[in-house]
N, C-alpha and C. Protein backbone atom coordinates (compact mmCIF):
# COMPACT_ATOMS: atom_id res chain seq x y z
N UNK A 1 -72.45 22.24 -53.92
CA UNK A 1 -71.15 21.69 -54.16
C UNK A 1 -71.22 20.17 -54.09
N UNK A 2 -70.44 18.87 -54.90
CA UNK A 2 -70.41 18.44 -54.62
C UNK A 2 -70.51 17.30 -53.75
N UNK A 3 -70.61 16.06 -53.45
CA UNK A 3 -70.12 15.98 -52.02
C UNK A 3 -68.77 15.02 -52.37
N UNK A 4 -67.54 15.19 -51.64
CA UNK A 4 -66.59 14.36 -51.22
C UNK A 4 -66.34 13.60 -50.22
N UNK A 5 -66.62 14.21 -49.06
CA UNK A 5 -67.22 13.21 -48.00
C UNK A 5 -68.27 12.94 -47.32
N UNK A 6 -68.15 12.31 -46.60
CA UNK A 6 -69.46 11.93 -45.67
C UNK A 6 -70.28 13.23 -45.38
N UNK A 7 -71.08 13.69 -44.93
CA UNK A 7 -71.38 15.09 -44.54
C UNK A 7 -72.68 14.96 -43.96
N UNK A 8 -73.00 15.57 -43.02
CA UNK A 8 -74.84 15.29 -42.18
C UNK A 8 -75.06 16.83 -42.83
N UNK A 9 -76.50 16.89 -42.34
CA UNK A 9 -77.15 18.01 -42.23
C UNK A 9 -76.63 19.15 -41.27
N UNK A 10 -76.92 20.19 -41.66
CA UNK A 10 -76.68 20.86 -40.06
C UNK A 10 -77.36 22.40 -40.38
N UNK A 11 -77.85 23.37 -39.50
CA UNK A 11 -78.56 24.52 -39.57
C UNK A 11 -78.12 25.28 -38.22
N UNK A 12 -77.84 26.84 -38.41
CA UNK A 12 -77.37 27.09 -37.93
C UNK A 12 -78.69 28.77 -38.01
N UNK A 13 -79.15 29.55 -36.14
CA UNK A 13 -80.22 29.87 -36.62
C UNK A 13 -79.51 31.04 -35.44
N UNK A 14 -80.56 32.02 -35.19
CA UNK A 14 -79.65 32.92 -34.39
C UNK A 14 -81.47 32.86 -33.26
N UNK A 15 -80.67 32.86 -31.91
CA UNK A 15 -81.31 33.07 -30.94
C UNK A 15 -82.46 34.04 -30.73
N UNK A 16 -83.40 34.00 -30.12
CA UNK A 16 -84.26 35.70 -30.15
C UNK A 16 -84.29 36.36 -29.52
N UNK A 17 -84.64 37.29 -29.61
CA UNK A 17 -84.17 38.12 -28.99
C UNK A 17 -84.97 38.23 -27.45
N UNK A 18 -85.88 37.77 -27.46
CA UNK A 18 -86.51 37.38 -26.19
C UNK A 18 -85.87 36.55 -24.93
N UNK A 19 -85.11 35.50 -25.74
CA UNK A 19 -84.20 34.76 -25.01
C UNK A 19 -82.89 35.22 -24.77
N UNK A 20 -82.27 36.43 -25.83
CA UNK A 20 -81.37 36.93 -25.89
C UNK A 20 -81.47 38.43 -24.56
N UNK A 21 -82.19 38.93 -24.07
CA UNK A 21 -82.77 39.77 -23.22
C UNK A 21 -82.45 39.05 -22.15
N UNK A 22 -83.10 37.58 -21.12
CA UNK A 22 -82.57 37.09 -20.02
C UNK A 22 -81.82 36.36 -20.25
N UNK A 23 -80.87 35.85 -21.46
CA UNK A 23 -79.48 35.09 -21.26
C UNK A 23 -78.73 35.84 -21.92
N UNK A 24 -78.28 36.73 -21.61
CA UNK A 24 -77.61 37.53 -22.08
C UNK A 24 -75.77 36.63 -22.37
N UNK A 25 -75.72 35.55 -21.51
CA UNK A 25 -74.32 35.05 -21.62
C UNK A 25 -74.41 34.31 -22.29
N UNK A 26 -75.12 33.55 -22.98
CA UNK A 26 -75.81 32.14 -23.89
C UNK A 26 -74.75 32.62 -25.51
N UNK A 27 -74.43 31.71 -25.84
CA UNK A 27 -74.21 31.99 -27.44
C UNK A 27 -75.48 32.56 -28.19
N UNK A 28 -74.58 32.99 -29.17
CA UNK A 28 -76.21 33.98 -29.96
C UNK A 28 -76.18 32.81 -31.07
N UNK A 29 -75.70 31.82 -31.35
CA UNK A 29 -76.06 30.40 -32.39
C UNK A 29 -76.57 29.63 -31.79
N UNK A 30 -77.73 29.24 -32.48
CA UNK A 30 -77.72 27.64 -32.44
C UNK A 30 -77.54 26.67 -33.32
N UNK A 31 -76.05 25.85 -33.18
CA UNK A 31 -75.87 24.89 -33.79
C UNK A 31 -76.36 23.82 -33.96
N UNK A 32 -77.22 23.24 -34.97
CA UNK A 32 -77.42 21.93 -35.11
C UNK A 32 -76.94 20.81 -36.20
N UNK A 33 -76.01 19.91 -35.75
CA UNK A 33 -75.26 19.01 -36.76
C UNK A 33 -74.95 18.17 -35.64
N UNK A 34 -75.38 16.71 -36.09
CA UNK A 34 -75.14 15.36 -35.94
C UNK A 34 -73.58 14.86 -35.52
N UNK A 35 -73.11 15.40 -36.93
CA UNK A 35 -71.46 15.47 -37.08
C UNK A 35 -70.61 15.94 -36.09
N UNK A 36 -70.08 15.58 -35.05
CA UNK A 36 -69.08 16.19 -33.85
C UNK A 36 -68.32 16.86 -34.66
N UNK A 37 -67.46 16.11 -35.12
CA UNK A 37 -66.04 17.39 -36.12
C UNK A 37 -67.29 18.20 -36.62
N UNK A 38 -67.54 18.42 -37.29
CA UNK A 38 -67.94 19.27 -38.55
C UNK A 38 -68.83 20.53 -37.77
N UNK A 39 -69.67 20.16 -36.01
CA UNK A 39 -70.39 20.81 -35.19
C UNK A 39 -69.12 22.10 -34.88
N UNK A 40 -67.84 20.97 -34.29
CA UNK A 40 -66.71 21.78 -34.09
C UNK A 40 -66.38 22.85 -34.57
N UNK A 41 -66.28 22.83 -36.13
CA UNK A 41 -65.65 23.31 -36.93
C UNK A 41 -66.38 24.42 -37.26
N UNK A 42 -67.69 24.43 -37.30
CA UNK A 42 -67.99 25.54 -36.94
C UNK A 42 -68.67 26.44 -36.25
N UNK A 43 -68.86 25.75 -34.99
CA UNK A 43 -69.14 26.40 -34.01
C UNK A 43 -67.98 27.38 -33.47
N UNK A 44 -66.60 26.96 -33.95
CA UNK A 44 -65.61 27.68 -33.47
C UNK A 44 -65.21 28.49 -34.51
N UNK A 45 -65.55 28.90 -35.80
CA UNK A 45 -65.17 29.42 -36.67
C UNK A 45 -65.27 30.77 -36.39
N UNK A 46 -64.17 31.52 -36.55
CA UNK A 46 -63.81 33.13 -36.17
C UNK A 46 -65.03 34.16 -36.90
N UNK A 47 -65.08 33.72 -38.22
CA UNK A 47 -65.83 34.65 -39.11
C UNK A 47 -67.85 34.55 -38.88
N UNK A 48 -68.34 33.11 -38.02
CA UNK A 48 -68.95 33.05 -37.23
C UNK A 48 -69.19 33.44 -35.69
N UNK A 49 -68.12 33.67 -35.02
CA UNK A 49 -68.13 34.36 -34.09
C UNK A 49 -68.18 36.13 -34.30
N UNK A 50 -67.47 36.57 -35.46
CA UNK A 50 -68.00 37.85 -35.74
C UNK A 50 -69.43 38.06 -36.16
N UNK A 51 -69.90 37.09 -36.80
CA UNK A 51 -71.40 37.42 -37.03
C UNK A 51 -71.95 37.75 -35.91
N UNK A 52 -71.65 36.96 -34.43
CA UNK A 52 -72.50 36.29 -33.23
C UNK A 52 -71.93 38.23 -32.71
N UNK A 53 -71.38 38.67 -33.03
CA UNK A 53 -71.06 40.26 -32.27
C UNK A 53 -72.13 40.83 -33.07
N UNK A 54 -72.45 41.08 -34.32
CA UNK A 54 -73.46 41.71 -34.76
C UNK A 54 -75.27 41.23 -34.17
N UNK A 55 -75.38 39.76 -33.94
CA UNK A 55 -76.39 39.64 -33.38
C UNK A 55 -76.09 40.23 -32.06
N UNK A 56 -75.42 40.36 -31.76
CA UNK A 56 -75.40 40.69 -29.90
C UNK A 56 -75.69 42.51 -30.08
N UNK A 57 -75.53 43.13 -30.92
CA UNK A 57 -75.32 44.79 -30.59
C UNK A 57 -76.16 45.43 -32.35
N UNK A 58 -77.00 44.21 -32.99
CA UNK A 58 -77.62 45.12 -33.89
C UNK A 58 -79.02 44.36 -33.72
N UNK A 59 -79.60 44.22 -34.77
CA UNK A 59 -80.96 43.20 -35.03
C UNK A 59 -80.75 42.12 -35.57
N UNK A 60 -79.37 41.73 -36.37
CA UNK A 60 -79.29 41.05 -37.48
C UNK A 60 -79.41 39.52 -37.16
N UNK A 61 -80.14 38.83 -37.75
CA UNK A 61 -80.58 37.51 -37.74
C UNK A 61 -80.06 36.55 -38.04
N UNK A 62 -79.48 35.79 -38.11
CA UNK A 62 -79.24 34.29 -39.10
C UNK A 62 -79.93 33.56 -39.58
N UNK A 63 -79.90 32.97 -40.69
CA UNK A 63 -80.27 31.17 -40.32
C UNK A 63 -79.75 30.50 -41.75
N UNK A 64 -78.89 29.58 -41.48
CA UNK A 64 -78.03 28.83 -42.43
C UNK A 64 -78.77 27.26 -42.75
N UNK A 65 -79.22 26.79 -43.67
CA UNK A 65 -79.58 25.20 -43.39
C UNK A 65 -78.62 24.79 -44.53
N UNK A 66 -78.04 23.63 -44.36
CA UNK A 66 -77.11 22.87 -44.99
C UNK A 66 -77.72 21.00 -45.17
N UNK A 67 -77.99 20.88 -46.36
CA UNK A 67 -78.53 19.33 -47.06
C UNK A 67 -77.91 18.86 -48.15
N UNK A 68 -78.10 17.43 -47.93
CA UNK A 68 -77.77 16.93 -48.83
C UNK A 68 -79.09 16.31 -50.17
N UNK A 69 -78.87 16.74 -51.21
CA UNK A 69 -80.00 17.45 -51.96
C UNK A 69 -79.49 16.50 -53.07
N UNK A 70 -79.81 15.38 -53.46
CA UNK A 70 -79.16 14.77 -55.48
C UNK A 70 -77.96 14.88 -55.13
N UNK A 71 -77.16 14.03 -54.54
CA UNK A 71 -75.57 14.31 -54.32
C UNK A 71 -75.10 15.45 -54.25
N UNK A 72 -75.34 16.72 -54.11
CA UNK A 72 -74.99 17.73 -53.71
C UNK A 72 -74.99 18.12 -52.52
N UNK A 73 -74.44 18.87 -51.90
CA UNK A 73 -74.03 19.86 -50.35
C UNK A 73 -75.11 20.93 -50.85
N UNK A 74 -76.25 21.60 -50.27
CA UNK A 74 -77.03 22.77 -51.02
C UNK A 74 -76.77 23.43 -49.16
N UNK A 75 -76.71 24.90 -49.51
CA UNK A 75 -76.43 25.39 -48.37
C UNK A 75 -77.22 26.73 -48.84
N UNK A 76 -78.61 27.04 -47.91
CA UNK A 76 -79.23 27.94 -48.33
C UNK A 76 -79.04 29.41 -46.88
N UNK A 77 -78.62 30.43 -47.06
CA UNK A 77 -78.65 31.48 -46.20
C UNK A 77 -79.74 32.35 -46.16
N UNK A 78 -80.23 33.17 -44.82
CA UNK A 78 -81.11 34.05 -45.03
C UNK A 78 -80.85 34.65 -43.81
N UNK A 79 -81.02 36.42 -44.19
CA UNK A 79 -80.89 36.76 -43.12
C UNK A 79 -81.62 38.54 -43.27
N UNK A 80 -81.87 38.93 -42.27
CA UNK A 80 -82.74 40.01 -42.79
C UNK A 80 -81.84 41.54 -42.74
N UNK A 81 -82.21 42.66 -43.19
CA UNK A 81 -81.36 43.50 -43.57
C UNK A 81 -82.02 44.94 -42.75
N UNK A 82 -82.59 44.76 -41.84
CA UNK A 82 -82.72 45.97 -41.11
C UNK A 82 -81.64 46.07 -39.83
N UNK A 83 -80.67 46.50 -40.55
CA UNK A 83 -79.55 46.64 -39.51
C UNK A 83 -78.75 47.96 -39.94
N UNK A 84 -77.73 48.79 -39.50
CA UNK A 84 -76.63 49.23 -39.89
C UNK A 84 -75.41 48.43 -40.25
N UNK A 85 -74.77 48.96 -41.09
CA UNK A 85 -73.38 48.39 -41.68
C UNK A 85 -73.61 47.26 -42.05
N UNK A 86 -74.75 46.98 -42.93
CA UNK A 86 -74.90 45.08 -43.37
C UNK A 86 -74.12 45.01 -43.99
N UNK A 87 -73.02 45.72 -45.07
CA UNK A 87 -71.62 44.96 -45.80
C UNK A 87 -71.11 44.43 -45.16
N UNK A 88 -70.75 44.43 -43.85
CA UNK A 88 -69.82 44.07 -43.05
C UNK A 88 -70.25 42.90 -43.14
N UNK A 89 -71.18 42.48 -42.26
CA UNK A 89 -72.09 40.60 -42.58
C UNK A 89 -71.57 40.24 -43.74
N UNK A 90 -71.55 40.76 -44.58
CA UNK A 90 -71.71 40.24 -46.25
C UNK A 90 -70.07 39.76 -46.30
N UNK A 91 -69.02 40.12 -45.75
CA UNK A 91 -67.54 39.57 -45.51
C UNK A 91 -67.63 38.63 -44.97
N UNK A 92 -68.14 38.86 -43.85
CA UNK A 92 -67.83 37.67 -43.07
C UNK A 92 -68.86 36.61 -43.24
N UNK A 93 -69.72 36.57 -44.27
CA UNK A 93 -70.10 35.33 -44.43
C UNK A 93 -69.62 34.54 -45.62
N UNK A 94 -69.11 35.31 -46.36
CA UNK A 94 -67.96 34.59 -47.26
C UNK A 94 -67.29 34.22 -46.97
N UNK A 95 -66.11 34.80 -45.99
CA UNK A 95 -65.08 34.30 -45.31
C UNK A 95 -65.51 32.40 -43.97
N UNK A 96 -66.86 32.50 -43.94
CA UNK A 96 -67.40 31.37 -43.29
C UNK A 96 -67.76 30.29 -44.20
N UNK A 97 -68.05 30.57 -45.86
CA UNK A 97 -68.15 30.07 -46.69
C UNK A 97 -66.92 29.22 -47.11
N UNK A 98 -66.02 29.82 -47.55
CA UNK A 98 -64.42 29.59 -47.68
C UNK A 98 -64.03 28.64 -46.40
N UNK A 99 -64.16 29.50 -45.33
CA UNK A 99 -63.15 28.49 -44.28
C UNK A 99 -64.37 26.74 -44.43
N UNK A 100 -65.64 27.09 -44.79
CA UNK A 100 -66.60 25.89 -44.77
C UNK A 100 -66.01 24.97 -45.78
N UNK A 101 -65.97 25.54 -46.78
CA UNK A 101 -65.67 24.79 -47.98
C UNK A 101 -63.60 24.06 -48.19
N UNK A 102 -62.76 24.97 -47.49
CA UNK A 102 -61.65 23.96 -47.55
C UNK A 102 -61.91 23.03 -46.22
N UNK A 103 -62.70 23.03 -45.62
CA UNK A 103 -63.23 21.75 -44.28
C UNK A 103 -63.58 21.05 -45.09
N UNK A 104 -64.29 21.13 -45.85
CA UNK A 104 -65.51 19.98 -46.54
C UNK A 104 -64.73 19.14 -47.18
N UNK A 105 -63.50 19.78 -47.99
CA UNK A 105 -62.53 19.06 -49.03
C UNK A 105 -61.27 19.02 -48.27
């Protein structure tokens, strides 16, 4: 997309499960962005916090990296698919897409 404003980098990766075993209270993200607002915005995002329930009670993985690429925003996802109910992921990362994209503009 675009860019309209200012915008840093930021990547967003899911914890392992090794670490996820003795911190069981820890967020299952790790956020990384420069940007305070923009860290905010979605570290608190609802449709990201539903993802963070599927890492907590399936296998399912994250990892989001977000650059600025030739004046563009390039936002590449990956995530692996040995889980039950992966449609469900597949909502709510659109819905994280959307709420990302009226932030951005």
């Amino acid at each position: 997309m675009p860019i309209s404003i200012k915008q840093t980098d930021f990547s967003i990766r899911t914890r392992s499960n090794f670490f996820k075993l003795f911190n069981n209270k820890e967020k299952s993200f790790i956020i990384t962005c420069k940007n305070a607002r923009l860290n905010k915005v979605i570290s608190t995002n609802s449709s990201l916090q539903n993802l963070a329930y599927f890492t907590s009670k399936t296998q399912f993985e994250l990892m989001v990296y977000a650059k600025i690429k030739n004046n563009k925003y390039k936002i590449n996802t990956e995530y692996n698919l040995i889980f039950e109910n992966r449609e469900k992921v597949v909502i709510f990362l659109i819905q994280f897409y959307k709420d990302l994209i009226d932030e951005l503009y």
